[in-house]
C-alpha atoms as a PDB file:
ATOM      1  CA  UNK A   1     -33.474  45.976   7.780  1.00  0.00           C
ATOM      2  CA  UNK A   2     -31.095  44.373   5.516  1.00  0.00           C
ATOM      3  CA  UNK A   3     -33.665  41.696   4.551  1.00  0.00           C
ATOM      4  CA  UNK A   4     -35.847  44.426   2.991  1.00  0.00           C
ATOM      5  CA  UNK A   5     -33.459  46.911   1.432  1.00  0.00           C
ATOM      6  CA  UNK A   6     -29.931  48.152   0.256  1.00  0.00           C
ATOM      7  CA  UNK A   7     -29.720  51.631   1.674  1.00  0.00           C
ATOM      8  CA  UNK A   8     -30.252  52.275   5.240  1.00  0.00           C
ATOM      9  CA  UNK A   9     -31.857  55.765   6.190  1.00  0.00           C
ATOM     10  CA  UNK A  10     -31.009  57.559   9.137  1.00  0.00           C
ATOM     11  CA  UNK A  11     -32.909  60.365  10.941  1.00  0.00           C
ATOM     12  CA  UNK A  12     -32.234  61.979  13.980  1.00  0.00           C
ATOM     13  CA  UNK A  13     -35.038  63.518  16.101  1.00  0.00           C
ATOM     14  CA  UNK A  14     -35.965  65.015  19.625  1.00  0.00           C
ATOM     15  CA  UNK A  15     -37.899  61.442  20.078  1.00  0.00           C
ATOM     16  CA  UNK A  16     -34.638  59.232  18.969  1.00  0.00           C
ATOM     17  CA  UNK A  17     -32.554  57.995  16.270  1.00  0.00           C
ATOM     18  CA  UNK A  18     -34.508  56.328  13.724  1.00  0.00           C
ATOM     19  CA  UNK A  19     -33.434  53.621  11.094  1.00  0.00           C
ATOM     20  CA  UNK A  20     -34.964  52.784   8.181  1.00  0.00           C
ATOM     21  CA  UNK A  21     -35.403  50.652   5.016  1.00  0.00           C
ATOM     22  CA  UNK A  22     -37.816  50.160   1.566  1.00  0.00           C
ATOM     23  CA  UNK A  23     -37.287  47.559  -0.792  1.00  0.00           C
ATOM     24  CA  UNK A  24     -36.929  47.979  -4.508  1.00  0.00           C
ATOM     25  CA  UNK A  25     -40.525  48.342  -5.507  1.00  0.00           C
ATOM     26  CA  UNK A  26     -41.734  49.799  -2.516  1.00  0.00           C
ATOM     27  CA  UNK A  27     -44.062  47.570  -1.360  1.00  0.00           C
ATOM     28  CA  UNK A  28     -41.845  46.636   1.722  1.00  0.00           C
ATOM     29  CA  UNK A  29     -41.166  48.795   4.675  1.00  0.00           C
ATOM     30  CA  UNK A  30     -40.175  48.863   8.278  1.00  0.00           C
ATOM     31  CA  UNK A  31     -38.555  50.934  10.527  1.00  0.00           C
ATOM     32  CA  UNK A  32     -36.977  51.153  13.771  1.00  0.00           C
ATOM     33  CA  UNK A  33     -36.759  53.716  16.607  1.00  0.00           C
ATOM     34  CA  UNK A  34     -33.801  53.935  18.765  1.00  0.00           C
ATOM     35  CA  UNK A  35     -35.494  56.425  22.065  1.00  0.00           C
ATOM     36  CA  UNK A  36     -32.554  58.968  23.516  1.00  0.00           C
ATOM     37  CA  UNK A  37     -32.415  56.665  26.763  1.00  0.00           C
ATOM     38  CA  UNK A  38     -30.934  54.096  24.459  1.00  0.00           C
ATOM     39  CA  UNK A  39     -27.870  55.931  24.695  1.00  0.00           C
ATOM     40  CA  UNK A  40     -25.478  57.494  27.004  1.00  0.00           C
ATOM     41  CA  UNK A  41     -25.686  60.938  25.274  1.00  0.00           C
ATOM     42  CA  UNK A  42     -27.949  61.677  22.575  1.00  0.00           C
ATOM     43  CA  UNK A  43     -27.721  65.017  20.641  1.00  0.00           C
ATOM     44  CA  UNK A  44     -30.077  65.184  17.084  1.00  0.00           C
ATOM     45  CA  UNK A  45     -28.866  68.763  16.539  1.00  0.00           C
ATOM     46  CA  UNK A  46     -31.259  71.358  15.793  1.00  0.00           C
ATOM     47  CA  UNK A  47     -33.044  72.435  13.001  1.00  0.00           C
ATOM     48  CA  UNK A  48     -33.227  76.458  12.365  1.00  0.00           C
ATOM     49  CA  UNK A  49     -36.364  78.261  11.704  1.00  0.00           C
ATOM     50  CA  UNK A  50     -37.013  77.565   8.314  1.00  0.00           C
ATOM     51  CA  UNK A  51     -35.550  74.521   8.113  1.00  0.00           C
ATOM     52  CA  UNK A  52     -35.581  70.554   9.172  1.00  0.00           C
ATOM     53  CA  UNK A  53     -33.328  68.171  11.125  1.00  0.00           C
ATOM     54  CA  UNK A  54     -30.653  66.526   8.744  1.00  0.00           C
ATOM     55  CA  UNK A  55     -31.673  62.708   7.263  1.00  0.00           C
ATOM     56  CA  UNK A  56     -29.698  61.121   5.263  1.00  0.00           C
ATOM     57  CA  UNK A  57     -29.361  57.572   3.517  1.00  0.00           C
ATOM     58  CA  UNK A  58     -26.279  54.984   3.101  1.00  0.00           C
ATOM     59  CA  UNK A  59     -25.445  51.702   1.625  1.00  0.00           C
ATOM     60  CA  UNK A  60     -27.038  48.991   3.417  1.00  0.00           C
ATOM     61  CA  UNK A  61     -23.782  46.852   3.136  1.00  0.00           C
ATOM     62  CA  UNK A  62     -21.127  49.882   4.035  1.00  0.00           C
ATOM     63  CA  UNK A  63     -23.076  49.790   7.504  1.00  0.00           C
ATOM     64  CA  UNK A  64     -23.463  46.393   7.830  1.00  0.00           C
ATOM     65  CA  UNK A  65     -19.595  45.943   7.237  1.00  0.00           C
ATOM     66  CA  UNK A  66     -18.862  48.270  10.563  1.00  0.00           C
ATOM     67  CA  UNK A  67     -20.307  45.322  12.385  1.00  0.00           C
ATOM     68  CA  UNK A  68     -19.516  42.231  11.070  1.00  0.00           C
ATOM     69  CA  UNK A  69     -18.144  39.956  13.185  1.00  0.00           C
ATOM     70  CA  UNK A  70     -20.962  41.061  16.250  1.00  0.00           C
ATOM     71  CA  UNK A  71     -19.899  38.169  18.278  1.00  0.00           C
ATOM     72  CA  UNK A  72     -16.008  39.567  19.071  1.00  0.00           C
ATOM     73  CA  UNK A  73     -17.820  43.185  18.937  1.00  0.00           C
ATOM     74  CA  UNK A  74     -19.783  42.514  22.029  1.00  0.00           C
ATOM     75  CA  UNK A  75     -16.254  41.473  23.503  1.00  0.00           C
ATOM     76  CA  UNK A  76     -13.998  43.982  22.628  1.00  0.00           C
ATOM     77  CA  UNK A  77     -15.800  47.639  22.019  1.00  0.00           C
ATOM     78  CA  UNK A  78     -16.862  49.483  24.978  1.00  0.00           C
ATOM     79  CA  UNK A  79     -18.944  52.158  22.930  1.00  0.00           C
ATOM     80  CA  UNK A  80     -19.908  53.311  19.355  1.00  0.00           C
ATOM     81  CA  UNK A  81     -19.561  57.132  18.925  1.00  0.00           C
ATOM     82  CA  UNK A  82     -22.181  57.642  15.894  1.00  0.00           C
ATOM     83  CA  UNK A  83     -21.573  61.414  13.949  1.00  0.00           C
ATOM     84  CA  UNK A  84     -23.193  62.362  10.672  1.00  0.00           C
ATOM     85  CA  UNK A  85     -21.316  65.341   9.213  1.00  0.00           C
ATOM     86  CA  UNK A  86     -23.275  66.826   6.553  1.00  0.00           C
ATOM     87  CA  UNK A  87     -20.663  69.486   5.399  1.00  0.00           C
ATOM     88  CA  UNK A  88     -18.282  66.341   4.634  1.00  0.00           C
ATOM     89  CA  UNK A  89     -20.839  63.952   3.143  1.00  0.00           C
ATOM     90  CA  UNK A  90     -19.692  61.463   6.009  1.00  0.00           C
ATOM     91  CA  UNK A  91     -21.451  59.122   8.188  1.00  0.00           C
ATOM     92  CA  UNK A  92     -18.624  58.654  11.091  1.00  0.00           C
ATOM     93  CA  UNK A  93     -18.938  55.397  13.263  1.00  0.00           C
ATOM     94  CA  UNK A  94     -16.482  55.307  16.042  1.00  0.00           C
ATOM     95  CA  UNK A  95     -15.652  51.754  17.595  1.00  0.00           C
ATOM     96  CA  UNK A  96     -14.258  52.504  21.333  1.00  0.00           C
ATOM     97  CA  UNK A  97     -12.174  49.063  21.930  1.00  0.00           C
ATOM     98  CA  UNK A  98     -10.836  48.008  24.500  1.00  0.00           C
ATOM     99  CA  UNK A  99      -7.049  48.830  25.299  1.00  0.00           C
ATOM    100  CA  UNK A 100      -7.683  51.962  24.127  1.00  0.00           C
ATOM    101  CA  UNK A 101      -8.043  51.054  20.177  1.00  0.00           C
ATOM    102  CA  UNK A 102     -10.792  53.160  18.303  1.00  0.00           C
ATOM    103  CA  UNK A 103     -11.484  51.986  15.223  1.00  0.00           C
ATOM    104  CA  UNK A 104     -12.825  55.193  12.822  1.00  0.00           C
ATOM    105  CA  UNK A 105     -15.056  54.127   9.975  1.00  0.00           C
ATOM    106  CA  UNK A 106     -16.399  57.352   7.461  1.00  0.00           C
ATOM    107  CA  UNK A 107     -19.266  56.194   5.568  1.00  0.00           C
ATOM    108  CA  UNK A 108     -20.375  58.132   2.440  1.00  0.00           C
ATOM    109  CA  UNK A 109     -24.342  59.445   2.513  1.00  0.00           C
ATOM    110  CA  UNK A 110     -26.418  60.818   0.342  1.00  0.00           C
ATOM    111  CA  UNK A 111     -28.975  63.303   1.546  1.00  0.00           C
ATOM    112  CA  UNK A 112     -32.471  62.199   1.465  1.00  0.00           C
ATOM    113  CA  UNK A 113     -36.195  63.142   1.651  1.00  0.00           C
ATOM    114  CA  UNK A 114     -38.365  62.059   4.800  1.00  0.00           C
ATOM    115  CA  UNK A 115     -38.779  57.858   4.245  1.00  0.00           C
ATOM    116  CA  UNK A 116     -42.261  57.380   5.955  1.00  0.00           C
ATOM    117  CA  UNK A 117     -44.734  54.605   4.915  1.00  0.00           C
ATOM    118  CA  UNK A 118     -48.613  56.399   4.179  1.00  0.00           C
ATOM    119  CA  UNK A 119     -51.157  53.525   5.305  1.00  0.00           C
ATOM    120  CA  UNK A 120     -54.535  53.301   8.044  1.00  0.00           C
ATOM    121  CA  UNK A 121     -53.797  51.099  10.459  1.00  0.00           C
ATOM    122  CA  UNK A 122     -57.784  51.010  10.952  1.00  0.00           C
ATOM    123  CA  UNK A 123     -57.909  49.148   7.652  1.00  0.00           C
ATOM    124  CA  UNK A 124     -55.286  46.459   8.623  1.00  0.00           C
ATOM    125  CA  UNK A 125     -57.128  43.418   8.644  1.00  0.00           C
ATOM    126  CA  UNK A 126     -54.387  41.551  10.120  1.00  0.00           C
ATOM    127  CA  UNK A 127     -51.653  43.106  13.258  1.00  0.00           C
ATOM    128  CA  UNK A 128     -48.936  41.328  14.733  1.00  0.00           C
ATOM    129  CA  UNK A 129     -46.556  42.986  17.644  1.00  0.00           C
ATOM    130  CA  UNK A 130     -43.440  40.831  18.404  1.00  0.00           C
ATOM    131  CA  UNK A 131     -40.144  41.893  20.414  1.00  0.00           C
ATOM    132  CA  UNK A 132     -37.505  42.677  18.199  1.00  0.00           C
ATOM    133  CA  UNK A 133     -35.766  39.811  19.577  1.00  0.00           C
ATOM    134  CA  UNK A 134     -38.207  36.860  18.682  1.00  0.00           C
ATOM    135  CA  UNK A 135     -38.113  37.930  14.975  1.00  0.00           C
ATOM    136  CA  UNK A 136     -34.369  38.307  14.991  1.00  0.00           C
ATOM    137  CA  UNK A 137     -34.200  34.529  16.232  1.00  0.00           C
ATOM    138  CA  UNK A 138     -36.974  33.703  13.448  1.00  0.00           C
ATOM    139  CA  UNK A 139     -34.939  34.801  10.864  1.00  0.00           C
ATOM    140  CA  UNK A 140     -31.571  34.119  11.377  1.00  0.00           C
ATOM    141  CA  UNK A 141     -32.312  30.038  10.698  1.00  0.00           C
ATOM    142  CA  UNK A 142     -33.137  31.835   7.148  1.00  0.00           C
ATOM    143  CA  UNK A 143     -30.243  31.751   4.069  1.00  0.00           C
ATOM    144  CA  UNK A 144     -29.031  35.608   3.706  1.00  0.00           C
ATOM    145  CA  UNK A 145     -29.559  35.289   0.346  1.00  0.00           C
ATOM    146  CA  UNK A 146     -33.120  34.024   0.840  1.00  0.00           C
ATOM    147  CA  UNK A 147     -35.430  36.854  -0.857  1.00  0.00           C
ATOM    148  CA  UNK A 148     -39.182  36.142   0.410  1.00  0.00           C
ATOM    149  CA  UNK A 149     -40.222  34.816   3.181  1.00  0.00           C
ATOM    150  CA  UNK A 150     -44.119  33.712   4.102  1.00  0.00           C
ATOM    151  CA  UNK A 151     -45.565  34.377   7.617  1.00  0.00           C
ATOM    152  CA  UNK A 152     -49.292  32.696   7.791  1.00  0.00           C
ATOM    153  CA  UNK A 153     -51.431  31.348   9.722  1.00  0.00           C
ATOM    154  CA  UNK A 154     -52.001  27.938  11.674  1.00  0.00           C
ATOM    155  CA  UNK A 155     -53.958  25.624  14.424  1.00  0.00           C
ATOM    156  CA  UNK A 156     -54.143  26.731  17.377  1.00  0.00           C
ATOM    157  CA  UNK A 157     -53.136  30.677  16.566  1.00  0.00           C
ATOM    158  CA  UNK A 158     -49.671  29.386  15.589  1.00  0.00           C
ATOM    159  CA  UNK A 159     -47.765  31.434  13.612  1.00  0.00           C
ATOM    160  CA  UNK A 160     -45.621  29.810  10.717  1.00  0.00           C
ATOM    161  CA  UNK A 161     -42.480  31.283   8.971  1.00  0.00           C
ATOM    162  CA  UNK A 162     -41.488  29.776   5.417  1.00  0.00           C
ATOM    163  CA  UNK A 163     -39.053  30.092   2.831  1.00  0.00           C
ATOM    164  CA  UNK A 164     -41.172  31.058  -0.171  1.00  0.00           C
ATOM    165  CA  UNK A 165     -41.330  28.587  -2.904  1.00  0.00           C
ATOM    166  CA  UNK A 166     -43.182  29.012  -5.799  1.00  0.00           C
ATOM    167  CA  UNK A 167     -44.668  25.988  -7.786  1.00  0.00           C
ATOM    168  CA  UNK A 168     -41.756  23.667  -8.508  1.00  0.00           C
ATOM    169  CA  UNK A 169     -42.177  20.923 -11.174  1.00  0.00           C
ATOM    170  CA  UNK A 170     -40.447  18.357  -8.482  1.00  0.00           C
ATOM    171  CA  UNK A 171     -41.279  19.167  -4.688  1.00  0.00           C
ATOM    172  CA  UNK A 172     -38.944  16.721  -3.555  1.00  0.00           C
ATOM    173  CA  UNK A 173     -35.799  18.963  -4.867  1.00  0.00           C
ATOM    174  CA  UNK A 174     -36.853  21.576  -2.974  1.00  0.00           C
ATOM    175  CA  UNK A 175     -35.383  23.189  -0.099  1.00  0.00           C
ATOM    176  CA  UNK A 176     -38.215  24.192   2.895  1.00  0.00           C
ATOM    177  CA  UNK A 177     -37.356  25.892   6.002  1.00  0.00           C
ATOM    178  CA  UNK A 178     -40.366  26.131   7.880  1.00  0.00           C
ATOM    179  CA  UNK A 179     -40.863  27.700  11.856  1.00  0.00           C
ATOM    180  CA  UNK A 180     -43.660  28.170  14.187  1.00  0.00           C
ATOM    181  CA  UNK A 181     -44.205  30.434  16.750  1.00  0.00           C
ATOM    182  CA  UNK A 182     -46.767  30.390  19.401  1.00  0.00           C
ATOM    183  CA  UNK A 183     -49.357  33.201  19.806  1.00  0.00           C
ATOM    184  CA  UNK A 184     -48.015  34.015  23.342  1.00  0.00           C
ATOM    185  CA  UNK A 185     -44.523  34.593  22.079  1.00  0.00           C
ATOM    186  CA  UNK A 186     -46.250  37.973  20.168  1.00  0.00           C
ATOM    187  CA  UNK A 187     -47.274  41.064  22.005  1.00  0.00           C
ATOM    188  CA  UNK A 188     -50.448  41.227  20.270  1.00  0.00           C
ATOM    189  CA  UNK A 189     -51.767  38.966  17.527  1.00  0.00           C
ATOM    190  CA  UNK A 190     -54.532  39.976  15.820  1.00  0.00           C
ATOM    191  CA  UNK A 191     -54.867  37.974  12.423  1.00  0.00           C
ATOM    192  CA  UNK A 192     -57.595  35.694  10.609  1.00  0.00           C
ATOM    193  CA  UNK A 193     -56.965  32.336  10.439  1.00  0.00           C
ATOM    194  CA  UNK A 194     -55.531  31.066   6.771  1.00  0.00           C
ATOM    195  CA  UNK A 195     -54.152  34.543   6.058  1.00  0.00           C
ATOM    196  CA  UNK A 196     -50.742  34.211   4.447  1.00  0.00           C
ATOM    197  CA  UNK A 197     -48.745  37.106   3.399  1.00  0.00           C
ATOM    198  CA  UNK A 198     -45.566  37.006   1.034  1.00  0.00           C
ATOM    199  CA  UNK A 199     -42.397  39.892   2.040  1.00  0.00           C
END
């Protein structure tokens, strides 16, 4: 989500904790669903009568900084109490270490509208259904500060990941990271051959 945007957006509902990001112009989008058996307890709160379930929004890199160093994370904390507090303003992560250290963390929000791409899916030409997992290994033999990427198309139903470069006077001074994926690494692939698509 950080690839796409600098504010994260949060929304609890009865079907899960969702997280979600837009970039800058819009055009970008993607979301992810955390279901209430992802967690040991899961409480959204409740919306009244005449009104919805809280959602808020906070800087992409105030969250990311919570979890930093992920490798001595998976080590050392046992559990991660997550509380939004809307009288406060504060997003409250809670890092249950080991030893009995909790680290507190109280994030600033901002209170947001409903982030929710509008599209047909019937009018997708092109689907692709991965694991979370496989893309996560894609990407992470991509620069952080890298800001497109191009997924297309290839023999045999391959599926190519490439550092965008646009038309450089001297190819040969040019940096290209380029990775392939099999079609039977995807849940579903359903895509024409040659398409190529810029994010």
């Amino acid at each position: 989500l950080s690839r796409i945007g600098d504010e994260l957006y949060l929304e609890p509902t009865e079907s899960g904790l969702s997280l979600r990001a837009v970039n800058s112009s819009r055009s970008a989008f993607a979301a992810f669903l955390f279901a209430p058996l992802f967690f040991q307890l899961y409480e959204p709160g409740s919306a009244g009568p005449d009104t919805e379930l809280f959602r808020c929004k906070v800087h992409m890199k105030s969250f990311l900084g919570v979890f930093r160093s992920l490798p001595s994370l998976e080590k050392s904390v046992g559990k991660c109490l997550i509380l939004l507090k809307p009288r406060a303003s504060r997003l409250v992560l809670q890092l249950h270490c080991k030893h009995g250290v909790t680290k507190t963390h109280n994030l600033a929000f901002q209170e947001c509208e409903r982030l929710q791409a509008v599209f047909d899916t019937q009018r997708c030409a092109s689907r692709l259904c991965a694991p979370a997992r496989l893309l996560a290994e894609a990407v992470v033999h991509f620069p952080p500060t890298l800001a497109e990427v191009t997924l297309g198309t290839g023999p045999g139903g391959k599926i190519s990941l490439r550092n965008y470069v646009e038309d450089e006077a001297e190819p040969s001074k040019t940096m290209v990271t380029e990775l392939w994926l099999a079609e039977d690494e995807f849940q579903s692939v359903a895509v024409a051959p040659g398409s190529h698509i810029t994010f």
